[in-house]
PDB file of N, CA and C in Angstrom:
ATOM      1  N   UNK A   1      70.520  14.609 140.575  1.00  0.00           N
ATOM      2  CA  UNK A   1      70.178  13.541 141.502  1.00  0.00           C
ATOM      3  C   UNK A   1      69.515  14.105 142.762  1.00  0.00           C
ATOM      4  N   UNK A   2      70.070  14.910 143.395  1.00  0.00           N
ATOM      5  CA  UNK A   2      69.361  15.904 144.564  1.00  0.00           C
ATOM      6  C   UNK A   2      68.030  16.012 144.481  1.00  0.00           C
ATOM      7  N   UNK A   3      67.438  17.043 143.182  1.00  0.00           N
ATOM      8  CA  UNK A   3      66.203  17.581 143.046  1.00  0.00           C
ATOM      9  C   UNK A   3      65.492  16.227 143.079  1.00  0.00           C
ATOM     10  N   UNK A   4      65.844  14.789 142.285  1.00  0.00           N
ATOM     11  CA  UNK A   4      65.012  13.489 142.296  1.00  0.00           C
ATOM     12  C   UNK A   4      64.599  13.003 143.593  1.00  0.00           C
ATOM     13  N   UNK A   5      65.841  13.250 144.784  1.00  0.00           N
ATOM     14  CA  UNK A   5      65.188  12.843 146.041  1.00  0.00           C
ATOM     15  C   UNK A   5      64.486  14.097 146.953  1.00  0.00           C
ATOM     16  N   UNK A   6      64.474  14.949 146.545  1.00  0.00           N
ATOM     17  CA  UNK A   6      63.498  16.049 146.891  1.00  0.00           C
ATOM     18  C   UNK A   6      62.293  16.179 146.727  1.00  0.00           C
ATOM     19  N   UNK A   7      61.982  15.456 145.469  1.00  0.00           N
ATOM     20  CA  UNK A   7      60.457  15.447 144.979  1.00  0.00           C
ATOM     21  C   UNK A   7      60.107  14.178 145.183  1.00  0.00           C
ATOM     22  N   UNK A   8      61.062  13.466 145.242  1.00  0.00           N
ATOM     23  CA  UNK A   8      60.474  12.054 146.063  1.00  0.00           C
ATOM     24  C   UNK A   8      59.998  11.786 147.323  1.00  0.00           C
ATOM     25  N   UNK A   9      60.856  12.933 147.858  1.00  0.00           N
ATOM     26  CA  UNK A   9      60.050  12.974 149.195  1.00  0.00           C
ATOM     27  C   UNK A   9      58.857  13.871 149.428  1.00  0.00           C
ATOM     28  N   UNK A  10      58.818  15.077 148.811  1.00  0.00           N
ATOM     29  CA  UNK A  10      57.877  15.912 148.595  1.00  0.00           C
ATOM     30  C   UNK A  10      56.724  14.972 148.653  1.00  0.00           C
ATOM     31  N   UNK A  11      56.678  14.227 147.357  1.00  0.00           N
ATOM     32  CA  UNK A  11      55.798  13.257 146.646  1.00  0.00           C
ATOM     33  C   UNK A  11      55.068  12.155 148.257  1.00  0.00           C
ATOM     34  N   UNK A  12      56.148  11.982 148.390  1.00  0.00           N
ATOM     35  CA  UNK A  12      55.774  10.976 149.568  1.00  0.00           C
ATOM     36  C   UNK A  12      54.890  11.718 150.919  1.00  0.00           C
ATOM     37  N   UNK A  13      55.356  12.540 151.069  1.00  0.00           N
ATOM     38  CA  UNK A  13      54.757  13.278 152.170  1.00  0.00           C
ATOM     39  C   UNK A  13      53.255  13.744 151.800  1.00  0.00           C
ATOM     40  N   UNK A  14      53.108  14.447 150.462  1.00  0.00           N
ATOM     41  CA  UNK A  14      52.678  14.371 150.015  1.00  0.00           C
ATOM     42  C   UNK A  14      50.844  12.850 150.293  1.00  0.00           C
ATOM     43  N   UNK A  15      51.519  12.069 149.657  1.00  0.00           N
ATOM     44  CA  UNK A  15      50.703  10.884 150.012  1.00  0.00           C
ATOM     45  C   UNK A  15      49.824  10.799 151.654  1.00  0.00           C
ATOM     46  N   UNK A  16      51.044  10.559 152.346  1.00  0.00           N
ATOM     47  CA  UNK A  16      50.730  10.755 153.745  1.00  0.00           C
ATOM     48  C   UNK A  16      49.690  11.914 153.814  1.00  0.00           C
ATOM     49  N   UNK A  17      49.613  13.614 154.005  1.00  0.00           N
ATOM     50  CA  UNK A  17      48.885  14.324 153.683  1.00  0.00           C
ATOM     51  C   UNK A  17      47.667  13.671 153.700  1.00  0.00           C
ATOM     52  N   UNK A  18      46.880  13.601 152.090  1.00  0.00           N
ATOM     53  CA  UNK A  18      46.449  12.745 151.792  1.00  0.00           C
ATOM     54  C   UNK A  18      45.998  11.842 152.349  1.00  0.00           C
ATOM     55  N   UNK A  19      46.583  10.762 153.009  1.00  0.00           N
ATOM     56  CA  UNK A  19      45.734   9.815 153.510  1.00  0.00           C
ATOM     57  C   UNK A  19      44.861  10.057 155.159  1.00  0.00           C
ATOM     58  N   UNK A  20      45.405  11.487 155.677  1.00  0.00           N
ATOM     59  CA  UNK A  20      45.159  12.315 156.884  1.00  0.00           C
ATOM     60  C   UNK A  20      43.253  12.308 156.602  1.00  0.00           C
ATOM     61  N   UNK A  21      42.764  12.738 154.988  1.00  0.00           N
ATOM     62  CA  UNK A  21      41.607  13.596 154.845  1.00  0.00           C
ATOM     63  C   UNK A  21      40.284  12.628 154.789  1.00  0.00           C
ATOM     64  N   UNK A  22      40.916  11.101 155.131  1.00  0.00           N
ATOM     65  CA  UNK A  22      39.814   9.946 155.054  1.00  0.00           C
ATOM     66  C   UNK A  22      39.899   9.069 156.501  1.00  0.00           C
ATOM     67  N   UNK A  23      38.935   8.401 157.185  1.00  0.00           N
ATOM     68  CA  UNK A  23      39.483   7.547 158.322  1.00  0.00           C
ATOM     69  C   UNK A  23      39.813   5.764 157.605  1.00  0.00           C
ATOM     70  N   UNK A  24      40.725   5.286 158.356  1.00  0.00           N
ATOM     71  CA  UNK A  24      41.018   5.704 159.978  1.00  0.00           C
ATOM     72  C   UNK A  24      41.998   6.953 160.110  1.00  0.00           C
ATOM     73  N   UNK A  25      41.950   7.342 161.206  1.00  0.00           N
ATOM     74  CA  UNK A  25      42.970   8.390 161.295  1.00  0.00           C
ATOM     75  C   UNK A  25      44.536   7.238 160.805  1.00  0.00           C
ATOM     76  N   UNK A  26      45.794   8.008 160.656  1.00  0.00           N
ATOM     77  CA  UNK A  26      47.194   7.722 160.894  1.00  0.00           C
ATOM     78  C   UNK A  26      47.828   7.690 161.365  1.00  0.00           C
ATOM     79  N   UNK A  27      48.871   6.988 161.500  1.00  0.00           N
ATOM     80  CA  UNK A  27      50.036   6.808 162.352  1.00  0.00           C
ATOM     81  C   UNK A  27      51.472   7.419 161.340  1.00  0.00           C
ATOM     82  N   UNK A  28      51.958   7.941 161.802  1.00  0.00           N
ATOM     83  CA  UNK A  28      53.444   8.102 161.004  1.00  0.00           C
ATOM     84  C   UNK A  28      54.783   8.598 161.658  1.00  0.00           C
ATOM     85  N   UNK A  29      55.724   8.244 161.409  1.00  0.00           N
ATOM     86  CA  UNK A  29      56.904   8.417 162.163  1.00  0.00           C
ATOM     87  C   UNK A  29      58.043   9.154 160.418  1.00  0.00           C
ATOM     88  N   UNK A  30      58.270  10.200 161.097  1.00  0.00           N
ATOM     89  CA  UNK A  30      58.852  10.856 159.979  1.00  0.00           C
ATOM     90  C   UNK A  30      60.524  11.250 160.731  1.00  0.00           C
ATOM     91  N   UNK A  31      61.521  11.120 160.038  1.00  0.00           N
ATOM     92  CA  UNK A  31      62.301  11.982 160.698  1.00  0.00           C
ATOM     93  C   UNK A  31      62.927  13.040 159.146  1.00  0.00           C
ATOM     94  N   UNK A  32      63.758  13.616 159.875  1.00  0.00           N
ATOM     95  CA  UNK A  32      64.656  14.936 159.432  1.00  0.00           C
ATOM     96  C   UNK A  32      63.782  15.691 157.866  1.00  0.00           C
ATOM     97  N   UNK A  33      62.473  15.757 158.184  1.00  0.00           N
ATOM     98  CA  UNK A  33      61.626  16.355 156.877  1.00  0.00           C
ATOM     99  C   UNK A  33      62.473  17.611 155.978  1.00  0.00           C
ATOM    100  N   UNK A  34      62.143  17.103 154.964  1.00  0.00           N
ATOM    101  CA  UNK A  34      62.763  18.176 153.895  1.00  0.00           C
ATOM    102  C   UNK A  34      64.298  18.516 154.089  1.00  0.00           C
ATOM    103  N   UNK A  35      65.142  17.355 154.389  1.00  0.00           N
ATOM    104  CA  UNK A  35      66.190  17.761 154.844  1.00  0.00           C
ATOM    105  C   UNK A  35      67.172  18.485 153.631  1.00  0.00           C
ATOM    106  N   UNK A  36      66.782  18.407 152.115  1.00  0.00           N
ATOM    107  CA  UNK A  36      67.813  18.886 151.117  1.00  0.00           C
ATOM    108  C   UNK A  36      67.497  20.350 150.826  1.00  0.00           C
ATOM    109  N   UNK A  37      66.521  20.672 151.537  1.00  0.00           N
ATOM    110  CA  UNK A  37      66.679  22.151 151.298  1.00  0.00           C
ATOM    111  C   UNK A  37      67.116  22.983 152.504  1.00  0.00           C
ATOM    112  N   UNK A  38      67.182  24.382 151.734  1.00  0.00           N
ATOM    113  CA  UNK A  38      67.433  25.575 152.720  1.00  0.00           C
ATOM    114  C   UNK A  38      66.845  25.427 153.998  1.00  0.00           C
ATOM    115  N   UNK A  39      67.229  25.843 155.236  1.00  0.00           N
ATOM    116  CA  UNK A  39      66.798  26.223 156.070  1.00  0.00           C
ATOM    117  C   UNK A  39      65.187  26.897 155.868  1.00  0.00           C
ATOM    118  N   UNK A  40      65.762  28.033 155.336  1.00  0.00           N
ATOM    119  CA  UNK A  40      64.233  29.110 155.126  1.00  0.00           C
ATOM    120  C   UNK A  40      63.165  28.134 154.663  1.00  0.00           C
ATOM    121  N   UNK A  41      62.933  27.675 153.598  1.00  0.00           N
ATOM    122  CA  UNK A  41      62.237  26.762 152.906  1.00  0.00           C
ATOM    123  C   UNK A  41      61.606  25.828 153.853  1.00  0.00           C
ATOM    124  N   UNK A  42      63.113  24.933 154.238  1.00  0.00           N
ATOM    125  CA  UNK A  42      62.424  24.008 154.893  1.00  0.00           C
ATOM    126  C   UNK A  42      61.858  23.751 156.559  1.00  0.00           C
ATOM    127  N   UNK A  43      62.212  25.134 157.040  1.00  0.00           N
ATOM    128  CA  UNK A  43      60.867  25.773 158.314  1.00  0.00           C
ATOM    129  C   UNK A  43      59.792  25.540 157.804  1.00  0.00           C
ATOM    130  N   UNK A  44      59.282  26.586 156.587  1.00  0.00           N
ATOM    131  CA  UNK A  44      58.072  26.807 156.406  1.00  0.00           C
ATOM    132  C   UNK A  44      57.165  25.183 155.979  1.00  0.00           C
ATOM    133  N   UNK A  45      58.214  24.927 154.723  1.00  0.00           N
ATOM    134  CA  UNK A  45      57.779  23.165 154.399  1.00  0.00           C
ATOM    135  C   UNK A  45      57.111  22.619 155.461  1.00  0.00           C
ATOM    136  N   UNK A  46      58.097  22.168 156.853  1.00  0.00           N
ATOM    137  CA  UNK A  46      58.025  20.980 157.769  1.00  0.00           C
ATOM    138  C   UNK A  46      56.782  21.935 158.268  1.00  0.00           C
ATOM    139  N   UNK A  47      56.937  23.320 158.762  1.00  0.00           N
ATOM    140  CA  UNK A  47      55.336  23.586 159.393  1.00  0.00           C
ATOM    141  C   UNK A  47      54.260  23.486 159.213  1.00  0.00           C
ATOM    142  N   UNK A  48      54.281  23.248 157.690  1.00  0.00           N
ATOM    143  CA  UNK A  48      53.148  23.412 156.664  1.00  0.00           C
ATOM    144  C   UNK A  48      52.683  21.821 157.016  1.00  0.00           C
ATOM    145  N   UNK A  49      53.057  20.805 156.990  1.00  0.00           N
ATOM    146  CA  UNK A  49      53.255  19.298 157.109  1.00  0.00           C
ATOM    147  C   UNK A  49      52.802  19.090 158.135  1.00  0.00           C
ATOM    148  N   UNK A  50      53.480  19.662 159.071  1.00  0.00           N
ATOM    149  CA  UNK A  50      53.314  19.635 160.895  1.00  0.00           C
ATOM    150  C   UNK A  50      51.663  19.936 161.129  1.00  0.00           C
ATOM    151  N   UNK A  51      51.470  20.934 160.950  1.00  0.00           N
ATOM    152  CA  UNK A  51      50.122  21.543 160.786  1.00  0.00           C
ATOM    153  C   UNK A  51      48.878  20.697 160.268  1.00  0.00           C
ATOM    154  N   UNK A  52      48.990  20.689 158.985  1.00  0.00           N
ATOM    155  CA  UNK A  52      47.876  19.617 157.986  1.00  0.00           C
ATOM    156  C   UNK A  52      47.952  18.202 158.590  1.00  0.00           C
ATOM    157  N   UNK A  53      49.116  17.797 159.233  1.00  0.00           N
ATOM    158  CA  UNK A  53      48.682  16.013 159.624  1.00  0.00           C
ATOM    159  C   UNK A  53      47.933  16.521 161.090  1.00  0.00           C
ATOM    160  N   UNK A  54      48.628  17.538 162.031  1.00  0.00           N
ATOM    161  CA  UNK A  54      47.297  17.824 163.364  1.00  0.00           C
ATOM    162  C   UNK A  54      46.021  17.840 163.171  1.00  0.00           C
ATOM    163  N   UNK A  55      45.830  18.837 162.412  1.00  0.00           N
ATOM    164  CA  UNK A  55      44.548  19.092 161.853  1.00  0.00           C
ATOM    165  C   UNK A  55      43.824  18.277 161.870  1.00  0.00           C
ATOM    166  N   UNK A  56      44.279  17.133 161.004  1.00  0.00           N
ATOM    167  CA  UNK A  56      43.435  16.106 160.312  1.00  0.00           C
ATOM    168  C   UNK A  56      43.540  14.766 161.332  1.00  0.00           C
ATOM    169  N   UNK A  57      43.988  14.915 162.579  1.00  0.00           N
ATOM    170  CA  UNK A  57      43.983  14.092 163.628  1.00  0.00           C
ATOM    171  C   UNK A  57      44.864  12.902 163.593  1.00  0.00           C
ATOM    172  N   UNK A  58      45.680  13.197 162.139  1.00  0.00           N
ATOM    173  CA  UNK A  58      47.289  12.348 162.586  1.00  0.00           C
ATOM    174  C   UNK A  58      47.683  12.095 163.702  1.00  0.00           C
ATOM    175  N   UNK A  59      48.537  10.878 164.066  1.00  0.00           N
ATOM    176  CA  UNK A  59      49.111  10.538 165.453  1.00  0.00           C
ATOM    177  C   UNK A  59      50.630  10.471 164.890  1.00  0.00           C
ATOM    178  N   UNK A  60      51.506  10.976 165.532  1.00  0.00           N
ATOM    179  CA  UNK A  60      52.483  10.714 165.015  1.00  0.00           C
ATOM    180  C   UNK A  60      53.743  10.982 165.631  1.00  0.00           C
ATOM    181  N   UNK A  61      55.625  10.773 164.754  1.00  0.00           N
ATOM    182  CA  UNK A  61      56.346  11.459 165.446  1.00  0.00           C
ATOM    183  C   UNK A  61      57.403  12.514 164.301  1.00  0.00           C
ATOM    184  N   UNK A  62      57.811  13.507 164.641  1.00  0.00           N
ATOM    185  CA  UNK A  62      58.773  13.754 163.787  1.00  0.00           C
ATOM    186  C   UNK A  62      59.989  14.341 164.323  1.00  0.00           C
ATOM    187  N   UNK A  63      61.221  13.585 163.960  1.00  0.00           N
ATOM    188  CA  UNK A  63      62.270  13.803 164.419  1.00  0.00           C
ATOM    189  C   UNK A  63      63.368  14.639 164.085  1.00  0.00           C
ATOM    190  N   UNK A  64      63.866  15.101 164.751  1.00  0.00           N
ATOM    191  CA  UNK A  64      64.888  16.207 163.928  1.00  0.00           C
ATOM    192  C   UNK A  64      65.769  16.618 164.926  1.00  0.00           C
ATOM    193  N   UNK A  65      66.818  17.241 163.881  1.00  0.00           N
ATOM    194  CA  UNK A  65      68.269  17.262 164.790  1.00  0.00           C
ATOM    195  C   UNK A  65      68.250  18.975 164.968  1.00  0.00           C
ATOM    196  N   UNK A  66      67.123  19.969 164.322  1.00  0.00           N
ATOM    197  CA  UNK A  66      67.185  21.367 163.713  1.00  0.00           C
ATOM    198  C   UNK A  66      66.246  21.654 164.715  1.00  0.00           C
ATOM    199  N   UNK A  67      66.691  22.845 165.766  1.00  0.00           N
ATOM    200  CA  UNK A  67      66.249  23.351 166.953  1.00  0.00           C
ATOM    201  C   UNK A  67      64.784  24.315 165.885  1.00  0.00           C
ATOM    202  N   UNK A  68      65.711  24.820 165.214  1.00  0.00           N
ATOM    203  CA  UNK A  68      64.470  25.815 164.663  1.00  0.00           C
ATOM    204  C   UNK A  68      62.818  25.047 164.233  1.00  0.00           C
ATOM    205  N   UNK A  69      62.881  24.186 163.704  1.00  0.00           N
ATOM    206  CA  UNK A  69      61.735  23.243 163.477  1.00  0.00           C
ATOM    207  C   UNK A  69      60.898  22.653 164.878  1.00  0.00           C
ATOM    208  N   UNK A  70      62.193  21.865 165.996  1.00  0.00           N
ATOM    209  CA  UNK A  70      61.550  21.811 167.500  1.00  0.00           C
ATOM    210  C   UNK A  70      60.637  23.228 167.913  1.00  0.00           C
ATOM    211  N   UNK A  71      60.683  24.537 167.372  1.00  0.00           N
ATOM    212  CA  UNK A  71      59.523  25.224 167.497  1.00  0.00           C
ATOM    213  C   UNK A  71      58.056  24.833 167.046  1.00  0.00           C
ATOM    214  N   UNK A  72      58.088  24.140 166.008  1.00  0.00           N
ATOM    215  CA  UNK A  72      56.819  23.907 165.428  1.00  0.00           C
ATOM    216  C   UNK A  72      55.572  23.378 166.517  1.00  0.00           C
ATOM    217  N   UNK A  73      56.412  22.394 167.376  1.00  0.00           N
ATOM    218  CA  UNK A  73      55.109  22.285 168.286  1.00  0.00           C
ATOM    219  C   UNK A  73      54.170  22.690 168.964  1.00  0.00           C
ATOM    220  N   UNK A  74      55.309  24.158 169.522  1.00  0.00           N
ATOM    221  CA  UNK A  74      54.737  24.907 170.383  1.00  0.00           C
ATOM    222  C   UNK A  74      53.433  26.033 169.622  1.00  0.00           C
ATOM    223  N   UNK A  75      53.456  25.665 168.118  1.00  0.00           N
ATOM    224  CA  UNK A  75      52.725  26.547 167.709  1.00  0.00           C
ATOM    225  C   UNK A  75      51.583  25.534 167.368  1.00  0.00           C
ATOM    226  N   UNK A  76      51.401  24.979 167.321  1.00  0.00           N
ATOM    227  CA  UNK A  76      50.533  23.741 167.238  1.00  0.00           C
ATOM    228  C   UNK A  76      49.651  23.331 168.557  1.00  0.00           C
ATOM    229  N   UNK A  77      49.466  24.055 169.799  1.00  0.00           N
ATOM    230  CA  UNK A  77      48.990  24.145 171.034  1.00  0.00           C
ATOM    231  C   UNK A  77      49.006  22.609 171.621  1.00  0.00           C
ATOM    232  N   UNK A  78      47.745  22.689 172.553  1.00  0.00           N
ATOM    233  CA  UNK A  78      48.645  21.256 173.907  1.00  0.00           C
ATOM    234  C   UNK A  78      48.502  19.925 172.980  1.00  0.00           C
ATOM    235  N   UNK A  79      47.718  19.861 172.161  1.00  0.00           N
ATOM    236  CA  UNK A  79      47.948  18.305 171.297  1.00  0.00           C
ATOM    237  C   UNK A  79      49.305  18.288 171.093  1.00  0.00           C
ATOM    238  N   UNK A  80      50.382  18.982 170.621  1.00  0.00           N
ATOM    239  CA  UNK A  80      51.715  18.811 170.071  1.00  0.00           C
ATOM    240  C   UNK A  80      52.891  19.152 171.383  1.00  0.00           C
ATOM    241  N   UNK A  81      53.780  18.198 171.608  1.00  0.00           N
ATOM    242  CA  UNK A  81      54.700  18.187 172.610  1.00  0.00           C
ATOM    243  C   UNK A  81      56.090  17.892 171.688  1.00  0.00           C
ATOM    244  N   UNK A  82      56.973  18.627 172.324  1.00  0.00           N
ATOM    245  CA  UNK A  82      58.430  18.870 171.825  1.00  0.00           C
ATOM    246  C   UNK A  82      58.962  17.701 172.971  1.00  0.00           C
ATOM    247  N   UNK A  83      59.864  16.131 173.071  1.00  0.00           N
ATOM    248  CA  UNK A  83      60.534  15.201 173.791  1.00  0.00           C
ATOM    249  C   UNK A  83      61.438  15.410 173.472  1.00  0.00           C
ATOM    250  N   UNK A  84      62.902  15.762 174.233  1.00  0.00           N
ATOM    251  CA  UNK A  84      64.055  15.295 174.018  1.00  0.00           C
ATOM    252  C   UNK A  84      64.551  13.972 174.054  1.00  0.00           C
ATOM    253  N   UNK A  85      65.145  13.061 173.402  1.00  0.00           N
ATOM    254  CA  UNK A  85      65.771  11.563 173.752  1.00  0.00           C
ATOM    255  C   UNK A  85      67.131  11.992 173.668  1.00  0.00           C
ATOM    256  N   UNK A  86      67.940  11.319 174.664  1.00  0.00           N
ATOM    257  CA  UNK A  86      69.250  10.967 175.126  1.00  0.00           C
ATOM    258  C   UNK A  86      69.730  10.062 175.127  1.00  0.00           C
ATOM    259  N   UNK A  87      70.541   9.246 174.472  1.00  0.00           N
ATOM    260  CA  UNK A  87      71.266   8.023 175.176  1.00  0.00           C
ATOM    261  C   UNK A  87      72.155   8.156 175.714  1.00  0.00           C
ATOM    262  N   UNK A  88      72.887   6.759 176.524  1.00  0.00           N
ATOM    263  CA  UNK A  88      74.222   6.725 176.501  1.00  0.00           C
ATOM    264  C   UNK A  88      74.539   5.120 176.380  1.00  0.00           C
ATOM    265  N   UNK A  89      75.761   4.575 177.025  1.00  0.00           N
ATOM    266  CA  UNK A  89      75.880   3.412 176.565  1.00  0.00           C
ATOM    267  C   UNK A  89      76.399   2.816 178.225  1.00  0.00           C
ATOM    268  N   UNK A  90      75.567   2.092 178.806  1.00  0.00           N
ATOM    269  CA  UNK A  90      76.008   1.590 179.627  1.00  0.00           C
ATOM    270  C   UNK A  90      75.856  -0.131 179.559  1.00  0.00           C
ATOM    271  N   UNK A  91      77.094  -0.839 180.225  1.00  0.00           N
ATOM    272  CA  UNK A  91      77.621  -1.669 179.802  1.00  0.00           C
ATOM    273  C   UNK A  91      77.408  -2.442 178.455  1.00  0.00           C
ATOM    274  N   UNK A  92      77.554  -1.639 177.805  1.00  0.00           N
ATOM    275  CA  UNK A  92      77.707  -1.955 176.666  1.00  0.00           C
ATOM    276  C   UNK A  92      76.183  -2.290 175.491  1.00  0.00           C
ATOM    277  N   UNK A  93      75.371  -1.678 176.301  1.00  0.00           N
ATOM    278  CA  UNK A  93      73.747  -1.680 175.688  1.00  0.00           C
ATOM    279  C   UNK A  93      73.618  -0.042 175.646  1.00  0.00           C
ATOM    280  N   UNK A  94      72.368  -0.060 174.730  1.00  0.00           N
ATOM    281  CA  UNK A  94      72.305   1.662 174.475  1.00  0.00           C
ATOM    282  C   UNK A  94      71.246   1.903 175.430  1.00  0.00           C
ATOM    283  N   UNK A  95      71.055   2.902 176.141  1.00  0.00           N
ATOM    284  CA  UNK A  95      70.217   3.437 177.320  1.00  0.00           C
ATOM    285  C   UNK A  95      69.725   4.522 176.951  1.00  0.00           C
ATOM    286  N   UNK A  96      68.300   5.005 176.362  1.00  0.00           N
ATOM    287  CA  UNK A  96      67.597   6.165 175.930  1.00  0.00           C
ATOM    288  C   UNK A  96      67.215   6.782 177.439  1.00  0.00           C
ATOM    289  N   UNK A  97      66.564   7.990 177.493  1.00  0.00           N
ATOM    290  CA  UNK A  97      65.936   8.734 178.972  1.00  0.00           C
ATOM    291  C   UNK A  97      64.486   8.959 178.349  1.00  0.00           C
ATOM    292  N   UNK A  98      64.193   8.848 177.240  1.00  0.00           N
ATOM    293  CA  UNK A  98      62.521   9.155 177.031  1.00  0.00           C
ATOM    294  C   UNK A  98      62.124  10.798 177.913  1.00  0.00           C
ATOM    295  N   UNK A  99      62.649  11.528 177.901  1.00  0.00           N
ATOM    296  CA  UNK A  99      62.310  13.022 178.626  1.00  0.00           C
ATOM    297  C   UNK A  99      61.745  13.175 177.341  1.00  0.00           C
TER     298      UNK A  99
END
């Protein structure tokens, strides 16, 4: 069952890719990429991803909870910015900081 949602997402990302190499450009909001694999793997994966949608003048966001991947931006020069979001909960509504 694992490997099925691995290549499903592969597959999917995949697509996206893909739709980077024709206009209009894209929009996409991705979070926790390649999350069923290894670490090792899935650095190189998400950079590989990270990379090919810049390139191709993707607009986008990708989210993640894995500090090691928050590197990817910085290698990606000033088009790509690393945001932290924060919430908390005041009176009883959720309150983001957008930093």
């Amino acid at each position: 069952m694992h490997c099925r949602l691995v290549f499903r997402e592969i597959a999917r990302l995949k697509l996206i890719v893909d739709l980077t190499r024709r206009p209009p450009p894209i929009l996409y909001l991705l979070d926790e990429l390649l999350q069923g694999t290894n670490s090792h793997d899935r650095q190189i994966g998400a950079k590989a991803i990270a990379r090919n949608l810049f390139q191709h003048g993707a607009i986008g966001l990708i989210t993640t909870h894995d500090l090691a991947l928050a590197e990817i931006a910085d290698s990606l020069g000033p088009g790509a910015a690393n945001f932290h979001f924060e919430h908390r909960l005041v009176n009883g509504k959720l309150r983001f900081d957008y930093i």
